[in-house]
C-alpha atoms as a PDB file:
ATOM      1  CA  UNK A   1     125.244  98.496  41.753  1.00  0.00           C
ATOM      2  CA  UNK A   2     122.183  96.313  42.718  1.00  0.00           C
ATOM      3  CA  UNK A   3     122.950  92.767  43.204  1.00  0.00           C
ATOM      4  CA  UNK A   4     119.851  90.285  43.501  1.00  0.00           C
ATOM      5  CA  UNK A   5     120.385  87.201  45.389  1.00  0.00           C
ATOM      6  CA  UNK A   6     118.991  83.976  43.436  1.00  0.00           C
ATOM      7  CA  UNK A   7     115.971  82.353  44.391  1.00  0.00           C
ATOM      8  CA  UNK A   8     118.317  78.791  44.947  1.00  0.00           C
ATOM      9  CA  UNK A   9     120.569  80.724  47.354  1.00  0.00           C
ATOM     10  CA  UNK A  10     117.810  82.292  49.310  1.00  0.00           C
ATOM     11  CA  UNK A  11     115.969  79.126  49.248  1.00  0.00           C
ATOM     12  CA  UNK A  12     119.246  77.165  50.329  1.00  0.00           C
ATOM     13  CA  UNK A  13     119.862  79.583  53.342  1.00  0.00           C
ATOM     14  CA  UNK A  14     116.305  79.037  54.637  1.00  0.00           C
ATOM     15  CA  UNK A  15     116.349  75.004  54.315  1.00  0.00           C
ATOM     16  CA  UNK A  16     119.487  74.424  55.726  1.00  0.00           C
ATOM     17  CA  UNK A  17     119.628  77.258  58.546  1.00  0.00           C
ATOM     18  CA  UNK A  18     117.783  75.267  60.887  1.00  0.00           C
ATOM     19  CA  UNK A  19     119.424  72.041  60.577  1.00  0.00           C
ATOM     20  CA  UNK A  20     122.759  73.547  60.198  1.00  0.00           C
ATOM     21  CA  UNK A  21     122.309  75.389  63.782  1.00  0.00           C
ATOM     22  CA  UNK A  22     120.801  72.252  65.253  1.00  0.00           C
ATOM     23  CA  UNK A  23     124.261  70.413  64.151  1.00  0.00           C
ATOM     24  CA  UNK A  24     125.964  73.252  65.310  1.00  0.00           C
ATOM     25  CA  UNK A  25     125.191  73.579  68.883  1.00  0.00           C
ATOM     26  CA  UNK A  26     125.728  69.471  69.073  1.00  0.00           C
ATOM     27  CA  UNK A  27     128.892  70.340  67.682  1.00  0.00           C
ATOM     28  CA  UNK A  28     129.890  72.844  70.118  1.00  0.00           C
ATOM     29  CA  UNK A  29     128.633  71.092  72.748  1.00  0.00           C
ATOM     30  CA  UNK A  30     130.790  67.961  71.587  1.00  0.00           C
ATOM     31  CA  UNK A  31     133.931  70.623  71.250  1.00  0.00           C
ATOM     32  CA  UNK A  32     133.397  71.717  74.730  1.00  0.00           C
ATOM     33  CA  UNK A  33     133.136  68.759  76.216  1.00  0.00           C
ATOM     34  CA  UNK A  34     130.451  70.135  78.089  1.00  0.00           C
ATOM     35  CA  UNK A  35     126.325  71.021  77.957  1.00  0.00           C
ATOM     36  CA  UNK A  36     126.417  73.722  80.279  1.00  0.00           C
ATOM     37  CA  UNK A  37     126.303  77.027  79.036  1.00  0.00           C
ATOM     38  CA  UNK A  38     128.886  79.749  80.231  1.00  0.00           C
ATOM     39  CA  UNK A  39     128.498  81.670  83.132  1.00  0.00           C
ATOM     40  CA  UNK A  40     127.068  85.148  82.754  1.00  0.00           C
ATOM     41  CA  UNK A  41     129.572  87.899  82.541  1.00  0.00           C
ATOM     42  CA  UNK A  42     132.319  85.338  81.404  1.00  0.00           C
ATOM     43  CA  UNK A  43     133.902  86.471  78.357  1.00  0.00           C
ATOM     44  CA  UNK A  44     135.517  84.551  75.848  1.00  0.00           C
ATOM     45  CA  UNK A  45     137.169  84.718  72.279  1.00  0.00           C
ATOM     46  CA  UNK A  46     134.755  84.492  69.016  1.00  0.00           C
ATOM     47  CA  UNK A  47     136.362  80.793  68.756  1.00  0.00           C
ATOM     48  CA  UNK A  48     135.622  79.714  72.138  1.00  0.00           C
ATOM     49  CA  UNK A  49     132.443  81.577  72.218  1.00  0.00           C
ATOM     50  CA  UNK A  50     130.745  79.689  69.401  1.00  0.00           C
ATOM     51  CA  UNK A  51     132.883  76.100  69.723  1.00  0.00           C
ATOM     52  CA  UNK A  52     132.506  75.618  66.135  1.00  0.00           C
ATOM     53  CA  UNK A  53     135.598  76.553  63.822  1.00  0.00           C
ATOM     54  CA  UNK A  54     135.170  78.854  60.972  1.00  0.00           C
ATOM     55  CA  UNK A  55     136.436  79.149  57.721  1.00  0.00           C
ATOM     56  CA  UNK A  56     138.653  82.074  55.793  1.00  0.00           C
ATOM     57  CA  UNK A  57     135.613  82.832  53.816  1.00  0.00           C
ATOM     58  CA  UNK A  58     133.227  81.711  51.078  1.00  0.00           C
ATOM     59  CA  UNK A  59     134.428  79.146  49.244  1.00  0.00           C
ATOM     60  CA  UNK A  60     137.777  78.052  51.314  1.00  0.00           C
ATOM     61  CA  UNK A  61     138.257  75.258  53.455  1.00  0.00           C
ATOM     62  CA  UNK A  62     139.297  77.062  56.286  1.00  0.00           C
ATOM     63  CA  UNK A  63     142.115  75.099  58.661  1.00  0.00           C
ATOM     64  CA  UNK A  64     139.972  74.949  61.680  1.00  0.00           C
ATOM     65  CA  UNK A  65     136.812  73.319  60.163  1.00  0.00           C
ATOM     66  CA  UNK A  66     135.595  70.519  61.450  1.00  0.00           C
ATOM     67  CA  UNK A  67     134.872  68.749  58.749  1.00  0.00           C
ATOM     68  CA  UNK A  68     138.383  67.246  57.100  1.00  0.00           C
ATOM     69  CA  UNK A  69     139.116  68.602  53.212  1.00  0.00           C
ATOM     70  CA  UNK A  70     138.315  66.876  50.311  1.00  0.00           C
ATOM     71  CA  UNK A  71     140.521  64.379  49.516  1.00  0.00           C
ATOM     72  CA  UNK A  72     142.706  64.243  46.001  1.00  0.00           C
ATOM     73  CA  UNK A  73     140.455  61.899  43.878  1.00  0.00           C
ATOM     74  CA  UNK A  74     141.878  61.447  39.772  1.00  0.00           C
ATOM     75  CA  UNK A  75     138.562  60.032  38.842  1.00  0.00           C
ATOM     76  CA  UNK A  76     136.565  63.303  39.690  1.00  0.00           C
ATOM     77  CA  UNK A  77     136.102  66.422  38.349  1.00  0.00           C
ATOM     78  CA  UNK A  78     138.601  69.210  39.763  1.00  0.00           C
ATOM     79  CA  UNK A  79     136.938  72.025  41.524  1.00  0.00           C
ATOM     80  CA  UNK A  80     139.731  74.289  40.716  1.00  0.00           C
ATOM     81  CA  UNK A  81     138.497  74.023  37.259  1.00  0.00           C
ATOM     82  CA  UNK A  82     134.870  74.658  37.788  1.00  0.00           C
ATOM     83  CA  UNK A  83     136.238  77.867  39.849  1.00  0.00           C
ATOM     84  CA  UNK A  84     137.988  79.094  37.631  1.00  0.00           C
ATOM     85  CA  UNK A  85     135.431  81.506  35.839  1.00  0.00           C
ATOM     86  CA  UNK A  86     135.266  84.878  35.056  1.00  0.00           C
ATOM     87  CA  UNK A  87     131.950  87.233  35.886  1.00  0.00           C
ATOM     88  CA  UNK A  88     130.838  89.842  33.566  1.00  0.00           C
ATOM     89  CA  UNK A  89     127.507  92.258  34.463  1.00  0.00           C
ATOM     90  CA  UNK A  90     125.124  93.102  32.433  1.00  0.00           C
ATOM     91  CA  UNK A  91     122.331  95.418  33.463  1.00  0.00           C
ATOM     92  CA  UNK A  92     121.859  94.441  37.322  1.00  0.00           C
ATOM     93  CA  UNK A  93     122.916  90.579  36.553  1.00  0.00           C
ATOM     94  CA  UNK A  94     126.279  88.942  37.396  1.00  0.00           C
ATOM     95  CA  UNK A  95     126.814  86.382  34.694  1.00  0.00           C
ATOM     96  CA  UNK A  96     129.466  83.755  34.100  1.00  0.00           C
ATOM     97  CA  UNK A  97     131.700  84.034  31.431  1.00  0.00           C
ATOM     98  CA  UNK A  98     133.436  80.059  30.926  1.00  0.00           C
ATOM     99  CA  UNK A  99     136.321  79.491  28.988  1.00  0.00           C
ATOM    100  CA  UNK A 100     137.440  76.797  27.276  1.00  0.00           C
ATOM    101  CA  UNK A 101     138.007  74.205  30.116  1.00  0.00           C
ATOM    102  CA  UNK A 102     134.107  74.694  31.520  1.00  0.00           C
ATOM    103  CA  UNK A 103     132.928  74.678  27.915  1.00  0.00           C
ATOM    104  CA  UNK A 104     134.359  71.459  27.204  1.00  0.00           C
ATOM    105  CA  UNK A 105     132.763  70.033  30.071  1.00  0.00           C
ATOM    106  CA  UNK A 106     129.074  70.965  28.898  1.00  0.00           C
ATOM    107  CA  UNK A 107     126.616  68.036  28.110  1.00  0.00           C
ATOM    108  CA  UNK A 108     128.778  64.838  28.908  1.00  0.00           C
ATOM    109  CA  UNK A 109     128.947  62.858  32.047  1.00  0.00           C
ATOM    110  CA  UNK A 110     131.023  64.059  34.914  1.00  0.00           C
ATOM    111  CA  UNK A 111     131.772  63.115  38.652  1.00  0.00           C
ATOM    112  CA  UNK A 112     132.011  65.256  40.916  1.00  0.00           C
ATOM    113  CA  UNK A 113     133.079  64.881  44.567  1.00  0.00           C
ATOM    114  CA  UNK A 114     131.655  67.695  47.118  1.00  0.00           C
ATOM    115  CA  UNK A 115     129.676  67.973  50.089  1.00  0.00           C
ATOM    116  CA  UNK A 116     126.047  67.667  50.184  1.00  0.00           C
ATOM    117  CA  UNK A 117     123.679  70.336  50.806  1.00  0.00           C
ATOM    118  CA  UNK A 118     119.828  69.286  50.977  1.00  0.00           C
ATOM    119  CA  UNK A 119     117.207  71.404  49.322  1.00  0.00           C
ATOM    120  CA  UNK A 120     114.288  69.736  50.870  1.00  0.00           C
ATOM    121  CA  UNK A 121     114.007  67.788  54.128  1.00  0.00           C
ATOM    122  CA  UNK A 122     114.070  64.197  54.221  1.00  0.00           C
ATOM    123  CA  UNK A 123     116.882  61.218  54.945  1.00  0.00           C
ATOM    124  CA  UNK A 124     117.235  60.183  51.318  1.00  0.00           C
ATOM    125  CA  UNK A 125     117.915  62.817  48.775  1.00  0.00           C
ATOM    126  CA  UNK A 126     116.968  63.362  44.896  1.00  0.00           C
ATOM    127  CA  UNK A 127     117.484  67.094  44.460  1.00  0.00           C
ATOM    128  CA  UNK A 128     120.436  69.246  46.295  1.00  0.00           C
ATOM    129  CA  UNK A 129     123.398  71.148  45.787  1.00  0.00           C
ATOM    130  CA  UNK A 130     126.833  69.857  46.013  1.00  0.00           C
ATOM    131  CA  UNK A 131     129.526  72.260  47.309  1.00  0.00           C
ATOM    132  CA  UNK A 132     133.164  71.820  47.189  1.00  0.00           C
ATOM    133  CA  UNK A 133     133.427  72.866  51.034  1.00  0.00           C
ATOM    134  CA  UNK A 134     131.186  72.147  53.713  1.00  0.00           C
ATOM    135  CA  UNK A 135     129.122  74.687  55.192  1.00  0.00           C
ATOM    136  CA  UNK A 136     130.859  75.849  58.843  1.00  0.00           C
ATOM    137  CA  UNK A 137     127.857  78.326  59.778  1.00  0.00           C
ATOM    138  CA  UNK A 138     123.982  77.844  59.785  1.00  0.00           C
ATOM    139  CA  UNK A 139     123.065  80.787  57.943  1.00  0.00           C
ATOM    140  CA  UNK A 140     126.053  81.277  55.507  1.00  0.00           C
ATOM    141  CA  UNK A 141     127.121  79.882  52.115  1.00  0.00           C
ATOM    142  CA  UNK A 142     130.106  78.107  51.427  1.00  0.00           C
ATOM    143  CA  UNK A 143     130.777  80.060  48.345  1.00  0.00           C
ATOM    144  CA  UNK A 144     129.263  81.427  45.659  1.00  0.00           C
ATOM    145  CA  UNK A 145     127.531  79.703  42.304  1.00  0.00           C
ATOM    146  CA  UNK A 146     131.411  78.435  41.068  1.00  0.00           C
ATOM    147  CA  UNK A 147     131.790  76.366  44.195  1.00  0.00           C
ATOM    148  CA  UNK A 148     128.317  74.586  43.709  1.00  0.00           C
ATOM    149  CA  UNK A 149     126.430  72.326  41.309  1.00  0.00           C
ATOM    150  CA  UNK A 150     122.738  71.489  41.416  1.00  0.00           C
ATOM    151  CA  UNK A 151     122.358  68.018  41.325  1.00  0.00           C
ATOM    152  CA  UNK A 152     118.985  65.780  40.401  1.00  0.00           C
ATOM    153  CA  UNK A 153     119.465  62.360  40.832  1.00  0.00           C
ATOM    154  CA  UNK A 154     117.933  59.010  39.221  1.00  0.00           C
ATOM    155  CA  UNK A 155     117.449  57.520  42.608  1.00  0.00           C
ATOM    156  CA  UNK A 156     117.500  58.650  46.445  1.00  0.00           C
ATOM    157  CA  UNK A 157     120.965  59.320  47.786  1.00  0.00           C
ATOM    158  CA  UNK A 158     121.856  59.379  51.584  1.00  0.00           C
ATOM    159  CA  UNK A 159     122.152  62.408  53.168  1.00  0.00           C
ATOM    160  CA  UNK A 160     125.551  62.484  54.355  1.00  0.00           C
ATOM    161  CA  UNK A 161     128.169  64.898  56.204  1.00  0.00           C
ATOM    162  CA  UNK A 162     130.927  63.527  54.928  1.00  0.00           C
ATOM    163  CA  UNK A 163     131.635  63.928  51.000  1.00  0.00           C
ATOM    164  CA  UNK A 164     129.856  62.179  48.240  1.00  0.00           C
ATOM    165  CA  UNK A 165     130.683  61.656  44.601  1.00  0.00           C
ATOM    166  CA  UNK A 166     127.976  61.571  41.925  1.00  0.00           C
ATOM    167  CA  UNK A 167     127.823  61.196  38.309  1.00  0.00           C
ATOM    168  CA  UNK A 168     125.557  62.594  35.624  1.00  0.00           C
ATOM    169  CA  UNK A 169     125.352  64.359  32.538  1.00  0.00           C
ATOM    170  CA  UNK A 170     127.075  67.704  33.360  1.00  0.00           C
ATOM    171  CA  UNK A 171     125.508  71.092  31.972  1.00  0.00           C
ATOM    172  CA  UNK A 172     127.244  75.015  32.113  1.00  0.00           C
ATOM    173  CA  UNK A 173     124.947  77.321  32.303  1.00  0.00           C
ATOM    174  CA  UNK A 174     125.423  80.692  31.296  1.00  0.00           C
ATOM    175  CA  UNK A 175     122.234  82.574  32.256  1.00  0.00           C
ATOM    176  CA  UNK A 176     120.714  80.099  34.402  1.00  0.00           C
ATOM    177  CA  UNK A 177     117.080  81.808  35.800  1.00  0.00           C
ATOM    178  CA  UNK A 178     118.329  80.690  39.370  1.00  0.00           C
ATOM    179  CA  UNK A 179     121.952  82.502  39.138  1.00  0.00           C
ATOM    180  CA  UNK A 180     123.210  78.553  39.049  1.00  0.00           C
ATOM    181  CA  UNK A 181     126.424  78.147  36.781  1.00  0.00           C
ATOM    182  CA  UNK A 182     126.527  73.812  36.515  1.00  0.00           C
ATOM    183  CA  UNK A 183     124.107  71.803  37.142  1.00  0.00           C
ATOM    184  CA  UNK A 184     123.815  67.970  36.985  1.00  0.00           C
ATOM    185  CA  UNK A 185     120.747  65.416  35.973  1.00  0.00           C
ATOM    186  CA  UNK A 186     120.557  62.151  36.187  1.00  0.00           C
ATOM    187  CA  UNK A 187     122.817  61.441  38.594  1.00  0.00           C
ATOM    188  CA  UNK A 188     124.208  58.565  40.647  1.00  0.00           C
ATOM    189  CA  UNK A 189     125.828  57.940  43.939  1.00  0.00           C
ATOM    190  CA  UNK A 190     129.468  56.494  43.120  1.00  0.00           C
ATOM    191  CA  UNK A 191     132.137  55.344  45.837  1.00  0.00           C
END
């Protein structure tokens, strides 16, 4: 079976490579409490090697991130109800198949709480993908399209580690051209 990656997940993995391995090796250095690099021939575990915890795998919040989990918020949108979809393929496309609970959610206004993943460069942020964990490696996605939403907002918002929240009129795709399965406009920043 052929599977094509999306043109928003290739494009992701190239704009946030570099700035995610930057933050990386400031991270590691900050783990290791030291700059210098190891002495040749020492050996070391894949954990100490890299300083930088990973996760279980896409789309988990693995125990020895860095980054703390998302915290249990009432007024926000589960993510364990955007995961829950089924896939179904048709020719050599993966497409979502919602039930009920995403369906519900299509064209009203949602917030959503995640972590922010920038899709062009810049401080300030109109346009980006919000994931519900943080990426842990510079050239790997948190998850796949269930674990994301594209967000475009009204106004700028800060680029931030930590996790936002937004709000904005919530859509479900199901054969998004970009392999996207929500996606939100108009959004705002909300504490």
């Amino acid at each position: 079976m052929k599977f094509v990656f999306s043109m928003a997940f290739s494009r992701l993995a190239c704009a946030l490579g570099l700035a995610m391995l930057a933050t990386s090796a400031v991270q590691a250095q900050s783990a290791s409490g030291s700059s210098a690099a190891p002495a040749p021939g020492a050996s070391a575990s894949g954990a100490d090697a890299l300083a930088v915890p990973m996760g279980s795998g896409a789309g988990v919040h693995g125990a020895n991130s860095p980054f703390a989990p998302l915290q249990p918020r009432a007024d926000v949108l589960p993510w364990s109800v955007l995961t829950d979809v089924k896939t179904k393929t048709v020719k050599n496309r993966i497409l979502p198949v919602f039930g009920s609970a995403q369906q519900g959610l299509n064209q009203k206004t949602q917030r959503i709480q995640g972590f922010m993943m920038p899709l062009d460069p810049g401080e300030k942020q109109r346009h980006f993908l919000i994931s519900s964990v943080p990426l842990t490696c510079s050239f790997c996605l948190p998850g796949g399209p269930e674990s994301m939403v594209e967000v475009t907002t009204k106004t700028p918002v800060r680029y931030s580690m930590e996790p936002v929240v937004v709000e904005g009129k919530f859509a479900v795709l199901a054969d998004d051209p970009y392999g996207m399965y929500y996606r939100m406009t108009d959004a705002v920043a909300v504490k």
